[in-house]
N, C-alpha and C. Protein backbone atom coordinates (compact mmCIF):
# COMPACT_ATOMS: atom_id res chain seq x y z
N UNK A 1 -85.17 53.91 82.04
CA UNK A 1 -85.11 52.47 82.08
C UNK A 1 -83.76 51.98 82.62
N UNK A 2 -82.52 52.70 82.88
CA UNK A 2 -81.10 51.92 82.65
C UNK A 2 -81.07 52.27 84.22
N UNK A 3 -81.60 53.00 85.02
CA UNK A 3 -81.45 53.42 86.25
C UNK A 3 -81.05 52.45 87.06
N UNK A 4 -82.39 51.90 86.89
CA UNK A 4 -82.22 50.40 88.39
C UNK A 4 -81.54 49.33 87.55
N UNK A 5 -81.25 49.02 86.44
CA UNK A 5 -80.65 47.90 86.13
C UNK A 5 -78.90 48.59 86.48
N UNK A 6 -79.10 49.29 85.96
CA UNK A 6 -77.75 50.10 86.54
C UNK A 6 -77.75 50.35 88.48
N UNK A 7 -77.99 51.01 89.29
CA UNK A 7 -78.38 50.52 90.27
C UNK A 7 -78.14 48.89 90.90
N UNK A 8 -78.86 48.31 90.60
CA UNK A 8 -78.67 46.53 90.67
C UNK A 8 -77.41 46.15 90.70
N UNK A 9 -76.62 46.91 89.55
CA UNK A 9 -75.13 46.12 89.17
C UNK A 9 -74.22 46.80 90.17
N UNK A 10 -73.95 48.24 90.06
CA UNK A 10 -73.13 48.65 91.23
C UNK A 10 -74.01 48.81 92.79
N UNK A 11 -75.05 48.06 93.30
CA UNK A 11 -75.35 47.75 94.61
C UNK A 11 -74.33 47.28 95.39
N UNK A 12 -74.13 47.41 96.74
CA UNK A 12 -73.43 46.59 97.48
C UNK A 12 -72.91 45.26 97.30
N UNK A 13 -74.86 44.70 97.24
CA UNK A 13 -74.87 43.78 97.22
C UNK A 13 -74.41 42.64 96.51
N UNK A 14 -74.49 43.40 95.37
CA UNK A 14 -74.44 42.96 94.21
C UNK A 14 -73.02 42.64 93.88
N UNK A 15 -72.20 43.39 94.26
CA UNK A 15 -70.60 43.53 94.16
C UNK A 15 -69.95 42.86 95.01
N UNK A 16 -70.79 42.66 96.52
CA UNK A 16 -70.22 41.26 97.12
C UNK A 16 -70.34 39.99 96.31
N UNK A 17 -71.37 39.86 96.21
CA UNK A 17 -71.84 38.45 95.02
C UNK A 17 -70.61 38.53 93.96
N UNK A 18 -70.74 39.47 93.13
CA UNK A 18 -69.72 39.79 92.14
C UNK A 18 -67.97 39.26 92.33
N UNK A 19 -67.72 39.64 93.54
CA UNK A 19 -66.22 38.59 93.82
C UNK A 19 -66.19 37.55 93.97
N UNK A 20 -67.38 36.94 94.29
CA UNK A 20 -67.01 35.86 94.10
C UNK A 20 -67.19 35.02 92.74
N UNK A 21 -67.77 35.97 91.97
CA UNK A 21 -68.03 35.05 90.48
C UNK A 21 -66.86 35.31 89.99
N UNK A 22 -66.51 36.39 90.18
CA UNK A 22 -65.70 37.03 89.12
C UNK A 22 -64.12 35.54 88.81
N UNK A 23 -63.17 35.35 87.83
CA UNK A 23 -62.69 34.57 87.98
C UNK A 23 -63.13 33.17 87.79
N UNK A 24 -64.09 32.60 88.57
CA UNK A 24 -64.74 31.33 88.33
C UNK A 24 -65.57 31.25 86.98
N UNK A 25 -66.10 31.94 86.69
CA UNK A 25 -67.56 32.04 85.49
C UNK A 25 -67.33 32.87 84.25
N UNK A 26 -67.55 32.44 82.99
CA UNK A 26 -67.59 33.85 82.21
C UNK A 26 -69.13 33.91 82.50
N UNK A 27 -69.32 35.32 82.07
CA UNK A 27 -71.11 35.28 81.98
C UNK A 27 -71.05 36.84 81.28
N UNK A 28 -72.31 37.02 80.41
CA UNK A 28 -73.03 37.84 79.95
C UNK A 28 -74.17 38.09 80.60
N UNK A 29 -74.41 39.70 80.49
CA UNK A 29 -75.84 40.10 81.27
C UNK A 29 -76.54 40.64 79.80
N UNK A 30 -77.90 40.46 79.73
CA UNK A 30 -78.60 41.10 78.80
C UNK A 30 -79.66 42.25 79.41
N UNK A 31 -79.62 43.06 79.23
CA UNK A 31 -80.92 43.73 79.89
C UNK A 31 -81.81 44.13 78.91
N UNK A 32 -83.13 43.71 79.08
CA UNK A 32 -83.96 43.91 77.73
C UNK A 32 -85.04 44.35 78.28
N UNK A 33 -85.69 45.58 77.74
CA UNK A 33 -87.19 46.30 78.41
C UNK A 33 -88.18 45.19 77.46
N UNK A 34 -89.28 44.44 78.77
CA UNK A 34 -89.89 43.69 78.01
C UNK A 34 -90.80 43.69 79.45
N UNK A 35 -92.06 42.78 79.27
CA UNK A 35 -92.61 41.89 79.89
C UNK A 35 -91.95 40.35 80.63
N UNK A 36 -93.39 39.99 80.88
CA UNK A 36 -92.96 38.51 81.14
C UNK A 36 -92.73 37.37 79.84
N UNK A 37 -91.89 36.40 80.00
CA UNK A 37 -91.58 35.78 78.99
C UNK A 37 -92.41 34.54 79.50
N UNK A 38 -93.75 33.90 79.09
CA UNK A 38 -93.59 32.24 79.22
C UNK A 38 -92.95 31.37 79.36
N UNK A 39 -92.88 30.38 80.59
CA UNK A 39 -92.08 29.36 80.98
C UNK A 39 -91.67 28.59 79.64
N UNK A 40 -92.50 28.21 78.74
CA UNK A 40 -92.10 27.32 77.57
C UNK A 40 -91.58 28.07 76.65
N UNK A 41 -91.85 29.72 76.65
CA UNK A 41 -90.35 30.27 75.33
C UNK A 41 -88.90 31.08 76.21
N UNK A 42 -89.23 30.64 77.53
CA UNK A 42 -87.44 30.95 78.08
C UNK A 42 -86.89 29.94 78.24
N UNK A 43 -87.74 28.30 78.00
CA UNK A 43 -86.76 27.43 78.24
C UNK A 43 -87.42 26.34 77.07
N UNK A 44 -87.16 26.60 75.87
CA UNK A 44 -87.65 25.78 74.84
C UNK A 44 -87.08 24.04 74.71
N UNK A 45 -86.16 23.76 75.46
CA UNK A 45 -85.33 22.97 75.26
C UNK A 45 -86.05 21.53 76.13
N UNK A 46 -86.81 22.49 77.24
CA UNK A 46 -87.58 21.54 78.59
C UNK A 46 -88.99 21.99 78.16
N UNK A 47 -89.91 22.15 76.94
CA UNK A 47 -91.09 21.88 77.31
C UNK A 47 -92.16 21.46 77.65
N UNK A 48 -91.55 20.15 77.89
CA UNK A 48 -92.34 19.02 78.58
C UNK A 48 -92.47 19.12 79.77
N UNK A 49 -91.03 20.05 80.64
CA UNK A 49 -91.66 19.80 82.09
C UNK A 49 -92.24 21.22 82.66
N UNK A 50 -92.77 20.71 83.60
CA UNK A 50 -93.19 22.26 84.23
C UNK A 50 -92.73 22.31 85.38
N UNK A 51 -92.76 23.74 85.83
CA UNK A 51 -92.20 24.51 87.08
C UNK A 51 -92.93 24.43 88.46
């Protein structure tokens, strides 16, 4: 499971993107083995509108 999420983070690509956050943003990554989450329980706060 940690392969490609691992993968993802040290990508190229990913590490270009990465300078430029870095400094500007705090941020946390979560990586969680799951499914899909429903639009109305990843964003409980907006369930009135839709996507």
């Amino acid at each position: 499971m940690w392969r490609q999420p691992k993968a993802w983070y040290e990508s190229p690509a990913y590490q270009k993107a990465k300078q430029h956050r870095d400094g500007a943003a705090d941020t946390e990554f979560f990586i969680i083995d799951g499914g899909l989450v429903p639009f109305a329980d990843r964003l409980p706060h907006i369930k009135d509108r839709r996507a």
